[in-house]
N, C-alpha and C. Protein backbone atom coordinates (compact mmCIF):
# COMPACT_ATOMS: atom_id res chain seq x y z
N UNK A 1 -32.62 -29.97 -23.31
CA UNK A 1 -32.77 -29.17 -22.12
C UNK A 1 -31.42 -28.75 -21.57
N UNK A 2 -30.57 -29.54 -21.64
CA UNK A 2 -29.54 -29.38 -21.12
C UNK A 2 -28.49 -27.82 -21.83
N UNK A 3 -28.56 -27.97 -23.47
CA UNK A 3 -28.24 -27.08 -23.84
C UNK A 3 -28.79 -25.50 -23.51
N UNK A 4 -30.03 -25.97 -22.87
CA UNK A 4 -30.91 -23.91 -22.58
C UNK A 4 -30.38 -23.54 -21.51
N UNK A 5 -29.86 -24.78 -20.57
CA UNK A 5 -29.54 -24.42 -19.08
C UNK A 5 -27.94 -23.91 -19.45
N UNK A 6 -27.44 -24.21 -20.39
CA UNK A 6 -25.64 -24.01 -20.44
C UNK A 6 -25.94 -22.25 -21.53
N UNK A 7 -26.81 -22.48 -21.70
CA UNK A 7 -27.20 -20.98 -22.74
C UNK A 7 -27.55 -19.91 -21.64
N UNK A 8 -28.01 -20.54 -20.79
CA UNK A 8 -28.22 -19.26 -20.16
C UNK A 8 -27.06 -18.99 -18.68
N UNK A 9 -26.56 -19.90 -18.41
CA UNK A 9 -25.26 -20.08 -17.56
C UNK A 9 -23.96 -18.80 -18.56
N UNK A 10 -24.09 -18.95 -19.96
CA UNK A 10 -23.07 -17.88 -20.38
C UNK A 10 -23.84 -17.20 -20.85
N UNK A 11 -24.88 -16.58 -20.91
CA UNK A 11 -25.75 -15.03 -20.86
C UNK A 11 -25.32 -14.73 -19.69
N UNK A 12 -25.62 -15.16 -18.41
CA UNK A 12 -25.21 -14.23 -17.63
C UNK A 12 -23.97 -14.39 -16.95
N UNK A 13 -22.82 -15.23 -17.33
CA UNK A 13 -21.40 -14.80 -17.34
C UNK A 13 -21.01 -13.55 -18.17
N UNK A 14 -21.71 -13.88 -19.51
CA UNK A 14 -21.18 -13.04 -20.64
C UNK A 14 -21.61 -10.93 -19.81
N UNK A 15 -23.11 -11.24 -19.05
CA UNK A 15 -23.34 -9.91 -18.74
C UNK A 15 -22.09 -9.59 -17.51
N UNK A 16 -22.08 -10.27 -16.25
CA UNK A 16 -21.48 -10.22 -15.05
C UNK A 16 -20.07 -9.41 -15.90
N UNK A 17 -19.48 -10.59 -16.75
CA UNK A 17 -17.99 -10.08 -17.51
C UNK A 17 -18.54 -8.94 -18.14
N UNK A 18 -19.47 -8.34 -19.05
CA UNK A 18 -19.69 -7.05 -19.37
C UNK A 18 -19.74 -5.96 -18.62
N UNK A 19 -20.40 -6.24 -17.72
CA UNK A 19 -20.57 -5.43 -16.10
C UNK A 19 -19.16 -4.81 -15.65
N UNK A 20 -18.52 -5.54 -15.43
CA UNK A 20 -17.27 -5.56 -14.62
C UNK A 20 -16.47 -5.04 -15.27
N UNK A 21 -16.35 -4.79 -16.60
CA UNK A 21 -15.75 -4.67 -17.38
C UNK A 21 -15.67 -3.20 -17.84
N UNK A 22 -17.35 -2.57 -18.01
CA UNK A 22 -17.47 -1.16 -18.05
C UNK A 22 -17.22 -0.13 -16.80
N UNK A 23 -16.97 -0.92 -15.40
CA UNK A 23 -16.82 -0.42 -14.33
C UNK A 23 -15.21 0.29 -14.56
N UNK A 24 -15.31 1.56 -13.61
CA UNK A 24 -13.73 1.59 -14.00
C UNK A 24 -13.10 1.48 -12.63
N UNK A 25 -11.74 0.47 -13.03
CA UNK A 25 -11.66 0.14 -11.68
C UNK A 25 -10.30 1.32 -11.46
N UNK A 26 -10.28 1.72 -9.83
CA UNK A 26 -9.56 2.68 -8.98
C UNK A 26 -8.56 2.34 -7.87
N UNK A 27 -7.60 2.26 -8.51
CA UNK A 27 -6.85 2.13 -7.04
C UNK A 27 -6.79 3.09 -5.66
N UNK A 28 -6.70 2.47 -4.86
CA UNK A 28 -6.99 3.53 -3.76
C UNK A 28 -5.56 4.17 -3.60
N UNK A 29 -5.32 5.42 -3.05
CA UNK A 29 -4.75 6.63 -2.88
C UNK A 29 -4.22 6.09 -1.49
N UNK A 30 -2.71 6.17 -1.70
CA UNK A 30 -1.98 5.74 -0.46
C UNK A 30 -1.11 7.09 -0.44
N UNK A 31 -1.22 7.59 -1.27
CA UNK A 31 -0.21 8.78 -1.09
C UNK A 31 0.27 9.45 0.40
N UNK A 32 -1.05 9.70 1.46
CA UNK A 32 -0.39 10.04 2.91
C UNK A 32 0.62 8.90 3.11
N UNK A 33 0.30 7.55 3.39
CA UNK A 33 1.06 6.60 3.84
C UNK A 33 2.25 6.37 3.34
N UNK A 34 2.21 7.31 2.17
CA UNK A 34 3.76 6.51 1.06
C UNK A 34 4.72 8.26 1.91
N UNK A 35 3.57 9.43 1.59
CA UNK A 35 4.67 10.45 2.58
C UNK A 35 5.11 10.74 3.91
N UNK A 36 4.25 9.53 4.51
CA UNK A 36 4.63 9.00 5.69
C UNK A 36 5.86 8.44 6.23
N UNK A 37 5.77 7.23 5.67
CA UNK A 37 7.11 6.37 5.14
C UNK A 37 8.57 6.69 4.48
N UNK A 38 7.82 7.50 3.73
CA UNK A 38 9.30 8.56 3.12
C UNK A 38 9.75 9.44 4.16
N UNK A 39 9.13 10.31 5.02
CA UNK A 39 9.81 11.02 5.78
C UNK A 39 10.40 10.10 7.36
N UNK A 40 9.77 8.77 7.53
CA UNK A 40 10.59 8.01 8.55
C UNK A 40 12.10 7.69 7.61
N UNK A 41 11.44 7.67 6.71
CA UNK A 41 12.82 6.94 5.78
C UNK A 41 13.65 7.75 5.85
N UNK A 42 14.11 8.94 5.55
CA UNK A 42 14.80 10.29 5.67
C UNK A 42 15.43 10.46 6.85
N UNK A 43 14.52 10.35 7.83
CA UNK A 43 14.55 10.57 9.52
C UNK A 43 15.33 9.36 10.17
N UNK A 44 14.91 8.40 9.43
CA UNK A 44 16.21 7.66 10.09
C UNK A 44 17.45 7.59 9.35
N UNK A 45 17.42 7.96 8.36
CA UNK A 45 18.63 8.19 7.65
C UNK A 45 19.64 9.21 8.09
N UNK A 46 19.00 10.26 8.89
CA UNK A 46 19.42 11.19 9.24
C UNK A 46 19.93 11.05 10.85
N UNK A 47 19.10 10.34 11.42
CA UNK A 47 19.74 9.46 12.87
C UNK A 47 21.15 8.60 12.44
N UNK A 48 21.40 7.68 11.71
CA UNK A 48 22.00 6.96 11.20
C UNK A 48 23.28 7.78 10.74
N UNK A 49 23.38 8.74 10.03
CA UNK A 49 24.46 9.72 9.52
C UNK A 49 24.92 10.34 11.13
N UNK A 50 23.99 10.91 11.83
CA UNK A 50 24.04 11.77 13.28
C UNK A 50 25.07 10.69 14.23
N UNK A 51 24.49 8.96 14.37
CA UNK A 51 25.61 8.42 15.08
C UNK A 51 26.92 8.53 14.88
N UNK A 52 27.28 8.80 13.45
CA UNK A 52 28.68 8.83 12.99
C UNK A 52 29.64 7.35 13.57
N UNK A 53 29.00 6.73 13.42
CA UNK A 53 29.53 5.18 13.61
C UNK A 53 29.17 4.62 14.90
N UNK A 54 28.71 5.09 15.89
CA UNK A 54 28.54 5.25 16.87
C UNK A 54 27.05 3.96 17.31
N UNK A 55 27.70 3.01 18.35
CA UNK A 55 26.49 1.63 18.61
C UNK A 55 25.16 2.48 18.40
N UNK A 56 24.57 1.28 17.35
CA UNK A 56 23.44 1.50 16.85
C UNK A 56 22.87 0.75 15.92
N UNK A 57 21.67 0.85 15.66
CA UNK A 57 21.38 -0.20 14.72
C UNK A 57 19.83 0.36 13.80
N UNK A 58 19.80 -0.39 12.67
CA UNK A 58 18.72 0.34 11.58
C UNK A 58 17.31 0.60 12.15
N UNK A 59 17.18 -0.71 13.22
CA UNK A 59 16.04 -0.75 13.79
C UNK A 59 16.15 0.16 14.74
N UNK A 60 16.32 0.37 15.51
CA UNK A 60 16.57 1.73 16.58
C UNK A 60 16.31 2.83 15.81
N UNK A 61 16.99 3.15 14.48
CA UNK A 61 17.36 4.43 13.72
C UNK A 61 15.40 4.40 13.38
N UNK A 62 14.89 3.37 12.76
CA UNK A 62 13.39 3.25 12.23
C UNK A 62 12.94 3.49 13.60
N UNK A 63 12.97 3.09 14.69
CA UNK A 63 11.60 3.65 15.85
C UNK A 63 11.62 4.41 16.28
N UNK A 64 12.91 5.16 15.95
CA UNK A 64 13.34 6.65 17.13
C UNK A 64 13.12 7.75 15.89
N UNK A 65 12.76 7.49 14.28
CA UNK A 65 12.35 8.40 13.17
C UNK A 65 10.87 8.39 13.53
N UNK A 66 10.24 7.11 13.59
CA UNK A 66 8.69 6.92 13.69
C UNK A 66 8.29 7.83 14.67
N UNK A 67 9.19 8.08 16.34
CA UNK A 67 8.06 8.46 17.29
C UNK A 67 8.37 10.05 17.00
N UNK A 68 9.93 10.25 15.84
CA UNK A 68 9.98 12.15 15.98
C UNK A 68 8.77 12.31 14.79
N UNK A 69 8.30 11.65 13.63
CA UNK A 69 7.91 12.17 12.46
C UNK A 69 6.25 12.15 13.04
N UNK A 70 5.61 11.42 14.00
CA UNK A 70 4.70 10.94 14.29
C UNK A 70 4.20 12.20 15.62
N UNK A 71 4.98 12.97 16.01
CA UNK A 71 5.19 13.80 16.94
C UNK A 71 5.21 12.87 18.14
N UNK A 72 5.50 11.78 18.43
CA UNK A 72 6.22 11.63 19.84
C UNK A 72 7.37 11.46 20.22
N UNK A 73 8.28 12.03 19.92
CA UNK A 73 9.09 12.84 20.80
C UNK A 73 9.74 14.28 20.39
């Protein structure tokens, strides 16, 4: 008995793993968020060059890109 119960424990592993297997898997599409990120990235890069050495810091340069690329300010 014991062997029908372990026979059928990998029939339906063996299907679940078949299943899963013919599925095709999709990564999801971040692309807005990645051209999001790229243009804060730019934008503060471009704050950062604009201080010309001038007190300041990366983090400042990142929240003051976020609120121009984001339209607030």
């Amino acid at each position: 008995m014991a062997q029908a119960t372990s026979f059928k424990r990998t029939a339906v592993t063996s299907h679940v793993t078949k299943e899963k297997a013919e599925t095709p898997v999709t990564q999801p599409s971040h692309t807005k968020a990645d051209a999001m990120l790229k243009k804060i990235q730019e934008k503060a890069y471009d704050l950062y060059l604009k201080r010309n050495g001038a007190p300041g810091s990366a983090e400042q340069d990142w929240a003051e890109a976020e609120k121009i690329v984001k339209g607030g300010a």
